[in-house]
Protein backbone atom coordinates (compact mmCIF):
# COMPACT_ATOMS: atom_id res chain seq x y z
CA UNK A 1 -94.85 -0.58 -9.22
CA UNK A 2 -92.83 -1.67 -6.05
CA UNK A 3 -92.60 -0.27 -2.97
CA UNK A 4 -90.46 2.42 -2.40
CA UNK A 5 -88.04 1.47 0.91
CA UNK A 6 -87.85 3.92 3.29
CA UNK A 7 -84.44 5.65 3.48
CA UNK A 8 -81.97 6.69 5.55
CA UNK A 9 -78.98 9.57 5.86
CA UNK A 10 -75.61 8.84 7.10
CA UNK A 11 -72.63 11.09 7.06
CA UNK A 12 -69.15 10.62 7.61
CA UNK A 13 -65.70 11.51 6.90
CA UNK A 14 -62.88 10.80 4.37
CA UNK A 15 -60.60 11.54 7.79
CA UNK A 16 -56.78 12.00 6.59
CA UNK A 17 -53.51 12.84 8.42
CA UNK A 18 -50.40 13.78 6.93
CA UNK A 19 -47.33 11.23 6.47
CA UNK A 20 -43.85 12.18 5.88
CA UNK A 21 -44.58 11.63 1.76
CA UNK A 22 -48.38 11.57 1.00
CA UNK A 23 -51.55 10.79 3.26
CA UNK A 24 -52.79 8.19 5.79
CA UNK A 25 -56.51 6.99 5.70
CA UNK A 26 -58.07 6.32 8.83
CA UNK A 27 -59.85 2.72 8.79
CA UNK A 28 -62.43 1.47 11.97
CA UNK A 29 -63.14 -1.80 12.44
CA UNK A 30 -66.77 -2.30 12.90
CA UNK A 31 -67.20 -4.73 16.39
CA UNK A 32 -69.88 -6.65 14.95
CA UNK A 33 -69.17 -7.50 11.32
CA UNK A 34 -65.25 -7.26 11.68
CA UNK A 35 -64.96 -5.30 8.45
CA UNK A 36 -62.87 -2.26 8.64
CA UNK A 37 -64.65 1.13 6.96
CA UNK A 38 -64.39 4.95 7.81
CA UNK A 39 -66.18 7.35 10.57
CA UNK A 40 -69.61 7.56 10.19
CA UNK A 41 -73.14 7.27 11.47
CA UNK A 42 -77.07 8.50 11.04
CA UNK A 43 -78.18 12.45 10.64
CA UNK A 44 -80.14 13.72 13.05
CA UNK A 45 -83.16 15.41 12.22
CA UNK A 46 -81.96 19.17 11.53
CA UNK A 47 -78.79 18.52 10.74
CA UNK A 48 -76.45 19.36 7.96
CA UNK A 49 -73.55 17.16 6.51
CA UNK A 50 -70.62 18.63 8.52
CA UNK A 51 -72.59 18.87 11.34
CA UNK A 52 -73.31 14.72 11.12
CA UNK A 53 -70.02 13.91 9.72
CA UNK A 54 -68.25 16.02 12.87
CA UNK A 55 -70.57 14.30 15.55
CA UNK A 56 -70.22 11.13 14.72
CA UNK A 57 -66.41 11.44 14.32
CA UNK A 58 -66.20 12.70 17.91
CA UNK A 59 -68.17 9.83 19.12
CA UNK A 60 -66.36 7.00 17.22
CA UNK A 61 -62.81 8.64 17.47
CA UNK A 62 -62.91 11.40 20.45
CA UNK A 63 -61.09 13.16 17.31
CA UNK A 64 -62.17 16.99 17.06
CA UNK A 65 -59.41 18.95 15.87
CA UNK A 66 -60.26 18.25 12.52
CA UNK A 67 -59.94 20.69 8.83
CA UNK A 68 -63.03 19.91 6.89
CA UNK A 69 -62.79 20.29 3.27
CA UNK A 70 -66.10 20.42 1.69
CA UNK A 71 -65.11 20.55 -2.08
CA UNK A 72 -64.69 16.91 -1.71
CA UNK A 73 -68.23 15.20 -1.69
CA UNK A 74 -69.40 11.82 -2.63
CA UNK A 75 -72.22 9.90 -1.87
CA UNK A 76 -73.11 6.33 -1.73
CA UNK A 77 -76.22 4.52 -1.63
CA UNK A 78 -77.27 0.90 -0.95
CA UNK A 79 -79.66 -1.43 0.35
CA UNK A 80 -79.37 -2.35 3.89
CA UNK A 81 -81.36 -4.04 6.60
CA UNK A 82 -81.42 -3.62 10.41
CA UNK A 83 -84.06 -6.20 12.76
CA UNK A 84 -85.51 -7.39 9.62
CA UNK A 85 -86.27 -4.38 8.12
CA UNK A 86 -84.80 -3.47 4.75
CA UNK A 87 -84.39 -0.15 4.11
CA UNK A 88 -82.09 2.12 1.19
CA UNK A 89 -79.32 3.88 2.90
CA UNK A 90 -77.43 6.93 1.50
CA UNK A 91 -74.17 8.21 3.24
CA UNK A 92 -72.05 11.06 2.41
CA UNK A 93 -68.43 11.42 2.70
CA UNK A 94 -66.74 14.43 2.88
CA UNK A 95 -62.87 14.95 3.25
CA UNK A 96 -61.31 16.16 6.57
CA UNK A 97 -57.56 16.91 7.47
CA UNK A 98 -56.55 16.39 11.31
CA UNK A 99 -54.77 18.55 12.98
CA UNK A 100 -53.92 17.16 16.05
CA UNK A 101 -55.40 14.03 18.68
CA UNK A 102 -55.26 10.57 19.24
CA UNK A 103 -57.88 7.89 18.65
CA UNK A 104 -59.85 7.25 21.15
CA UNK A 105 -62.97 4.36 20.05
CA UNK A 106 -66.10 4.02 21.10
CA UNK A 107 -68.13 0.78 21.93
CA UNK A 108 -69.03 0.55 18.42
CA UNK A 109 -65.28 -0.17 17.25
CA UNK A 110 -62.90 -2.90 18.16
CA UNK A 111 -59.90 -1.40 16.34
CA UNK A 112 -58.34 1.10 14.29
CA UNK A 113 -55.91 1.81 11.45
CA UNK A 114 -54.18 5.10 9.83
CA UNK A 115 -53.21 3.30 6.46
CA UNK A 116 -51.48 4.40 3.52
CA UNK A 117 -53.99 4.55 0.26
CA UNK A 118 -52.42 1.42 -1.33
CA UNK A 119 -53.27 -0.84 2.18
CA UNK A 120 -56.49 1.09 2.31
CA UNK A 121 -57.87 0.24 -0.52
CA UNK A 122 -56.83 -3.37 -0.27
CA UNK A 123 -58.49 -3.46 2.87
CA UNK A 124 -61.61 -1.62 2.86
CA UNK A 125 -64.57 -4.47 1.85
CA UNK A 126 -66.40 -2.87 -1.07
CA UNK A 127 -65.29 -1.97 -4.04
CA UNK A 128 -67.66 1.38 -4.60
CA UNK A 129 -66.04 2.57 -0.84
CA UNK A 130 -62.56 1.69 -1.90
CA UNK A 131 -62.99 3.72 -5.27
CA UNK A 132 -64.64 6.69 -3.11
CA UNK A 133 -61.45 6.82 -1.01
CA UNK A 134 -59.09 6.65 -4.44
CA UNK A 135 -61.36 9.42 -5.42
CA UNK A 136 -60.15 11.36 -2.81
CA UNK A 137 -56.78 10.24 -2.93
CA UNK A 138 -56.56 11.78 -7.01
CA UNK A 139 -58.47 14.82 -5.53
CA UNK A 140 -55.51 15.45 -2.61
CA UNK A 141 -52.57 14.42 -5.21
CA UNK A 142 -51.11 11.48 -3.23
CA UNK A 143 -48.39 10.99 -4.43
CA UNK A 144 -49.11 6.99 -2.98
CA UNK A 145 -51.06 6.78 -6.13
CA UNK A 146 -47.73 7.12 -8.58
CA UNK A 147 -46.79 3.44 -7.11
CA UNK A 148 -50.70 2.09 -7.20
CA UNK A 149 -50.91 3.02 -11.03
CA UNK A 150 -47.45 3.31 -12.68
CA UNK A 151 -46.92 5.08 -15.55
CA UNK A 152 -44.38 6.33 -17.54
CA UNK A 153 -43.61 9.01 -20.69
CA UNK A 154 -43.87 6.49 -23.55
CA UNK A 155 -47.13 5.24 -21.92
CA UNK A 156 -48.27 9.04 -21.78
CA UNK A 157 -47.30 10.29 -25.27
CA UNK A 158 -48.80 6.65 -26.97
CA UNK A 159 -52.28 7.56 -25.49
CA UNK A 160 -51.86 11.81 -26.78
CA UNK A 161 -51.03 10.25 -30.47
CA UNK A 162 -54.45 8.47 -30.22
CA UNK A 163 -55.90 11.92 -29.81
CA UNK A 164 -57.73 13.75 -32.63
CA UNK A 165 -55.81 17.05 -32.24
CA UNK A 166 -52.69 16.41 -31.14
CA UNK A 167 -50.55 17.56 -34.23
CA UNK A 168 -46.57 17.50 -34.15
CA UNK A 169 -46.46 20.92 -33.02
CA UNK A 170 -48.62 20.04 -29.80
CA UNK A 171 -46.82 16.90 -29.48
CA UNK A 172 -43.02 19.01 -29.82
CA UNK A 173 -44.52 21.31 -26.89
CA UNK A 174 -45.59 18.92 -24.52
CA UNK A 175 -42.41 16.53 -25.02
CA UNK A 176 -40.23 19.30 -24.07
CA UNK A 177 -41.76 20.52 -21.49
CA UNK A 178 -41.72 17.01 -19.99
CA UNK A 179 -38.10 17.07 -20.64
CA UNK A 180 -37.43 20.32 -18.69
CA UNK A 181 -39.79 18.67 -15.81
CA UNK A 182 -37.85 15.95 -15.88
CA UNK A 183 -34.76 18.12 -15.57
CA UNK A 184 -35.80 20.05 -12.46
CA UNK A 185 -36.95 17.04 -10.65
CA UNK A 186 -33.69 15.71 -10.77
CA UNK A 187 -32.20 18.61 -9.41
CA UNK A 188 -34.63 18.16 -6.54
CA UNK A 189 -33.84 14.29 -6.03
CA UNK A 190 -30.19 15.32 -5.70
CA UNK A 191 -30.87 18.23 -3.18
CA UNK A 192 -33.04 15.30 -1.32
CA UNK A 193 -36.32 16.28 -1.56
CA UNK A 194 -39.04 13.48 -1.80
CA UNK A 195 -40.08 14.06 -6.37
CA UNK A 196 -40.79 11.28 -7.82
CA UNK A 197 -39.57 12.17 -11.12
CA UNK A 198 -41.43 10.33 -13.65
CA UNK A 199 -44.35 11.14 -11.94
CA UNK A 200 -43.12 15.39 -12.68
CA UNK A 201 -42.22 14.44 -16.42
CA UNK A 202 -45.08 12.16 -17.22
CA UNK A 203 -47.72 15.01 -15.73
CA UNK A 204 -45.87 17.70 -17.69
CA UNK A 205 -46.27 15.59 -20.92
CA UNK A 206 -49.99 15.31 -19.97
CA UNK A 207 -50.73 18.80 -18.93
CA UNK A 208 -52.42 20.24 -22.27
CA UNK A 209 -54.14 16.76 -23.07
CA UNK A 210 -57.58 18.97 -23.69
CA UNK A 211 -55.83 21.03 -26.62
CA UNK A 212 -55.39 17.64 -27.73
CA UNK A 213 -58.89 16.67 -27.55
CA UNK A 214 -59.49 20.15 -29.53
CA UNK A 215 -60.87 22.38 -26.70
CA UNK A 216 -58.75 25.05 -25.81
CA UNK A 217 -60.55 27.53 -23.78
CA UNK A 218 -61.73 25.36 -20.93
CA UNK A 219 -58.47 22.32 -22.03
CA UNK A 220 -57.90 22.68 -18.26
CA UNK A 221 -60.79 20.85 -16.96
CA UNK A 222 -61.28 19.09 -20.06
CA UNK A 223 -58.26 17.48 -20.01
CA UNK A 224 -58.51 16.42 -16.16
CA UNK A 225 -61.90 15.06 -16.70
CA UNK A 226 -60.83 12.91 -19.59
CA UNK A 227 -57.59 11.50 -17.53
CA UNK A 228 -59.70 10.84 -14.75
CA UNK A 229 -61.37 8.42 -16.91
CA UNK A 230 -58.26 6.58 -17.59
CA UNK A 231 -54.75 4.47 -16.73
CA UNK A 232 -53.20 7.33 -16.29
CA UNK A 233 -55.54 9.49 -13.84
CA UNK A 234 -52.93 10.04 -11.10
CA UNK A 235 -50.82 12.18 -13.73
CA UNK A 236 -53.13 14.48 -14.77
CA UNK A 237 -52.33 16.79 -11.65
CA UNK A 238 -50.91 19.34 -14.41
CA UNK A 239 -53.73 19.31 -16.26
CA UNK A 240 -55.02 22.30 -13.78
CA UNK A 241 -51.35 23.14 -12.09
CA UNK A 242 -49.93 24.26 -14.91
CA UNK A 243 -52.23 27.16 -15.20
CA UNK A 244 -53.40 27.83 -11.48
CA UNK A 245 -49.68 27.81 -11.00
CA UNK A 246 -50.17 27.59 -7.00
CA UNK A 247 -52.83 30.49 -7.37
CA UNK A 248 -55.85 30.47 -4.87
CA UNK A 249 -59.18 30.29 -5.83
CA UNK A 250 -59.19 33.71 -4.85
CA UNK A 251 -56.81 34.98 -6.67
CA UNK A 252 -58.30 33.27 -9.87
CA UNK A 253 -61.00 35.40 -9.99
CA UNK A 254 -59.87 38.11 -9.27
CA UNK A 255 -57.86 37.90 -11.75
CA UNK A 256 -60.58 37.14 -14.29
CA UNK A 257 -61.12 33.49 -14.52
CA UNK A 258 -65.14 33.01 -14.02
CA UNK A 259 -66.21 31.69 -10.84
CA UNK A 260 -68.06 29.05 -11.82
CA UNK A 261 -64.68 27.59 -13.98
CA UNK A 262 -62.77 28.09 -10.48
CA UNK A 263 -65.32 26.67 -8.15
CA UNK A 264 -65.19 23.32 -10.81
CA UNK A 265 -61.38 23.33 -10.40
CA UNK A 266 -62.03 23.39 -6.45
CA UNK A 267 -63.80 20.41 -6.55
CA UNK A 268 -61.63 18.82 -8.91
CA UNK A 269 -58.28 18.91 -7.07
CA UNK A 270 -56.38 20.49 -3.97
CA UNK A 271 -55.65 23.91 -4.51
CA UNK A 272 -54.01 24.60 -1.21
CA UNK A 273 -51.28 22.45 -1.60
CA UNK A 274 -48.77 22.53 -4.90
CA UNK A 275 -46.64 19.33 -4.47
CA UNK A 276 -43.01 19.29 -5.99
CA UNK A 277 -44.47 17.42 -9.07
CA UNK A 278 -46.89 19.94 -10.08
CA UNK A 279 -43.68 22.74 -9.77
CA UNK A 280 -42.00 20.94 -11.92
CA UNK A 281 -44.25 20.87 -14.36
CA UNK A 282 -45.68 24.66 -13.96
CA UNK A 283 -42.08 25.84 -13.99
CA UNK A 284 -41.38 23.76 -17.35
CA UNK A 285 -44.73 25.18 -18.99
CA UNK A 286 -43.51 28.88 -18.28
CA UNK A 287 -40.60 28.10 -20.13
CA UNK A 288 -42.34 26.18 -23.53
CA UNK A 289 -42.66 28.92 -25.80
CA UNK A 290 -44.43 26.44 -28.56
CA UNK A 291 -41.66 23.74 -29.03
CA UNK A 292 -38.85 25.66 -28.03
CA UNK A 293 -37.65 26.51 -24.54
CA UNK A 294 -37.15 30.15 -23.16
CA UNK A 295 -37.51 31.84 -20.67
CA UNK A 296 -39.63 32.91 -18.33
CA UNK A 297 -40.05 36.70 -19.36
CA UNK A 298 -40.01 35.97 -23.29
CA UNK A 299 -42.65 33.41 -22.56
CA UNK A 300 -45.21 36.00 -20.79
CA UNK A 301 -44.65 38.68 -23.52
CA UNK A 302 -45.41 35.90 -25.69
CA UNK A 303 -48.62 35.33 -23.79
CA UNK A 304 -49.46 39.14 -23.73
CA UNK A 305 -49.32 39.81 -27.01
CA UNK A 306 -51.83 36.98 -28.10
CA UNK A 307 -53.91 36.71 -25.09
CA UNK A 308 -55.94 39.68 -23.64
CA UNK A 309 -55.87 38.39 -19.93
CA UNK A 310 -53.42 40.81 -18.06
CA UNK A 311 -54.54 40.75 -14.79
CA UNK A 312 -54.39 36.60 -15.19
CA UNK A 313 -50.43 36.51 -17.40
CA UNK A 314 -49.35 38.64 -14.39
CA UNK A 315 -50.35 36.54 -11.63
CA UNK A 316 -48.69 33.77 -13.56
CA UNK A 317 -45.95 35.34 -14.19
CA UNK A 318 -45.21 36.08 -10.36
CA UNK A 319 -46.74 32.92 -9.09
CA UNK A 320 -43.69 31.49 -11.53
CA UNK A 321 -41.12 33.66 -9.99
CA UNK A 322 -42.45 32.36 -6.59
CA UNK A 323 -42.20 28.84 -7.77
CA UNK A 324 -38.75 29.35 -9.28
CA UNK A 325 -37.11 30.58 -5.84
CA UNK A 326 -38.75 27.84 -4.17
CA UNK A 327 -36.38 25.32 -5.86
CA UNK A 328 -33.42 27.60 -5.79
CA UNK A 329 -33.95 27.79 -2.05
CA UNK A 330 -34.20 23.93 -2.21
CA UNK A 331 -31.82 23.10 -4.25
CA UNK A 332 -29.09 25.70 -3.94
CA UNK A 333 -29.38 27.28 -7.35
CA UNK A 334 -31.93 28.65 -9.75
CA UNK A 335 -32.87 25.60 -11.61
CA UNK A 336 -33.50 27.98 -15.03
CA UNK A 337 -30.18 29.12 -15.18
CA UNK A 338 -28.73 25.76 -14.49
CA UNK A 339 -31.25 24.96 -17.94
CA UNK A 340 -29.33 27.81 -19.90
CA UNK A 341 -33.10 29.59 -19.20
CA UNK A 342 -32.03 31.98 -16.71
């Protein structure tokens, strides 16, 4: 047998600031080796992740008003050598929002770049770093992603065909509500808000892709999981959406959905944030009763009477409501009624 190498621990953030539509990524450029990469540096003995990953932030960046979000973890690991000396490395990334601050680098750093995902990932030198930063651009739903990876409805309902379960009646379901997604994005594009609406109507038309992979119960994470493996991974924001509705982890469980099932969805996507896309496409779901439209309130019952999950209907019943005056306030008028579903 070889020799094991002795290892090393590095942490370091995913470090993200808000643009006017989406996220910017914030890229260092290393002094010595010229090659732009992201905030990070060796654990100290004792310490935890965050604790590394904040440190070493401060030191490169002087940044400290930062939101950590520690549902987002990944982990790389490569050989590396320093004076000669090879050695296997392992650094985690975690995800952080920043509040506030201005870059300020240390010796260590020549320059410094808040990018959009899209010049991120073209610039970032490895291709297992750049797909660690995509990771966490599907995981915050940036919207950056819709232009990286285009897709569109025929795309989307040729890949459900190719799936084992998805019958007509699935099919009928899922094609309208992408067409009453499709409707209420408009409505937002003409009231000005930023909704990219194929993006709304493609996710909508995605969101019950585990019923048609024949698992029902858990179709929510199913169907995520699967779309992460594919084309069309940006649009399966839905997937999850669609049921959460906007609801807190929280409020999941306390409304009966097993902790375990919500601490998976935590991981899997943004809770916090419910972009216009994913209303769309929770609003158009309410309103599916099968293949036909309807609304709301006929919709629930329906729910009631075949599923015994009260506490959970009536959160997503009001989180709907909540939804629904969102885009009237938007837009001017309550999109339903404008869909003959008010």
């Amino acid at each position: 047998m070889g020799q094991l190498l002795p290892s090393v621990r590095a942490c370091g953030f995913v470090l993200v600031r808000a643009a006017p539509r989406g996220y910017e990524y914030l890229l260092l450029t290393n002094r010595n080796r010229g090659e732009p990469g992201l905030p990070k540096g060796h654990a100290e003995e004792g310490e935890t992740e965050l604790a590394t990953a904040l440190r070493e932030t401060e030191e490169e960046t002087g940044l400290t008003d930062l939101v950590p979000d520690l549902c987002f973890r990944r982990t790389r690991t490569y050989p590396a050598q320093r004076k000669g000396q090879a050695y296997q490395k392992t650094v985690v990334y975690l995800l952080a929002h920043l509040v506030s601050g201005r870059v300020r680098l240390s010796a260590e750093h020549s320059d410094f770049r808040w990018a959009p995902l899209g010049t991120a990932l073209a610039l970032l030198p490895f291709a297992a770093l750049a797909e660690m930063v995509r990771d966490a651009g599907l995981y915050l739903k940036d919207p950056a992603l819709f232009d990286l990876e285009r897709a569109d409805e025929a795309q989307a309902d040729l890949h459900l065909r190719g799936l084992p379960h998805a019958d007509e009646r699935l099919l009928a379901h899922l094609r309208g509500g992408a067409r009453l997604a499709r409707d209420i994005a408009r409505g937002l594009t003409r009231a000005g808000l930023p909704v990219n609406v194929e993006a709304a109507a493609t996710g909508t038309l995605l969101h019950d892709v585990g019923r048609a992979l024949g698992e029902h119960a858990d179709h929510q994470r199913v169907g995520l999981k699967h779309l992460r493996r594919t084309p069309l991974a940006p649009y399966g924001f839905a997937c999850l959406s669609h049921f959460t509705k906007g609801a807190t982890a929280q409020e999941l469980v306390a409304a009966g959905v097993d902790s375990e099932t919500v601490e998976d969805f935590r991981h899997l996507i943004d809770l916090a944030r419910l972009t216009w896309e994913e209303r769309c496409a929770a609003l158009a779901d309410a309103c599916m009763m099968g293949p036909t439209p309807t609304t709301p309130s006929k919709r629930f019952a329906d729910l009631r009477r075949r599923y015994d999950a009260p506490k959970l209907i009536d959160l997503q019943e009001r989180l709907t409501e909540s939804i629904r005056s969102e885009v009237a306030q938007a837009t001017g008028h309550d999109p339903l009624a404008a869909l003959g579903l008010g």
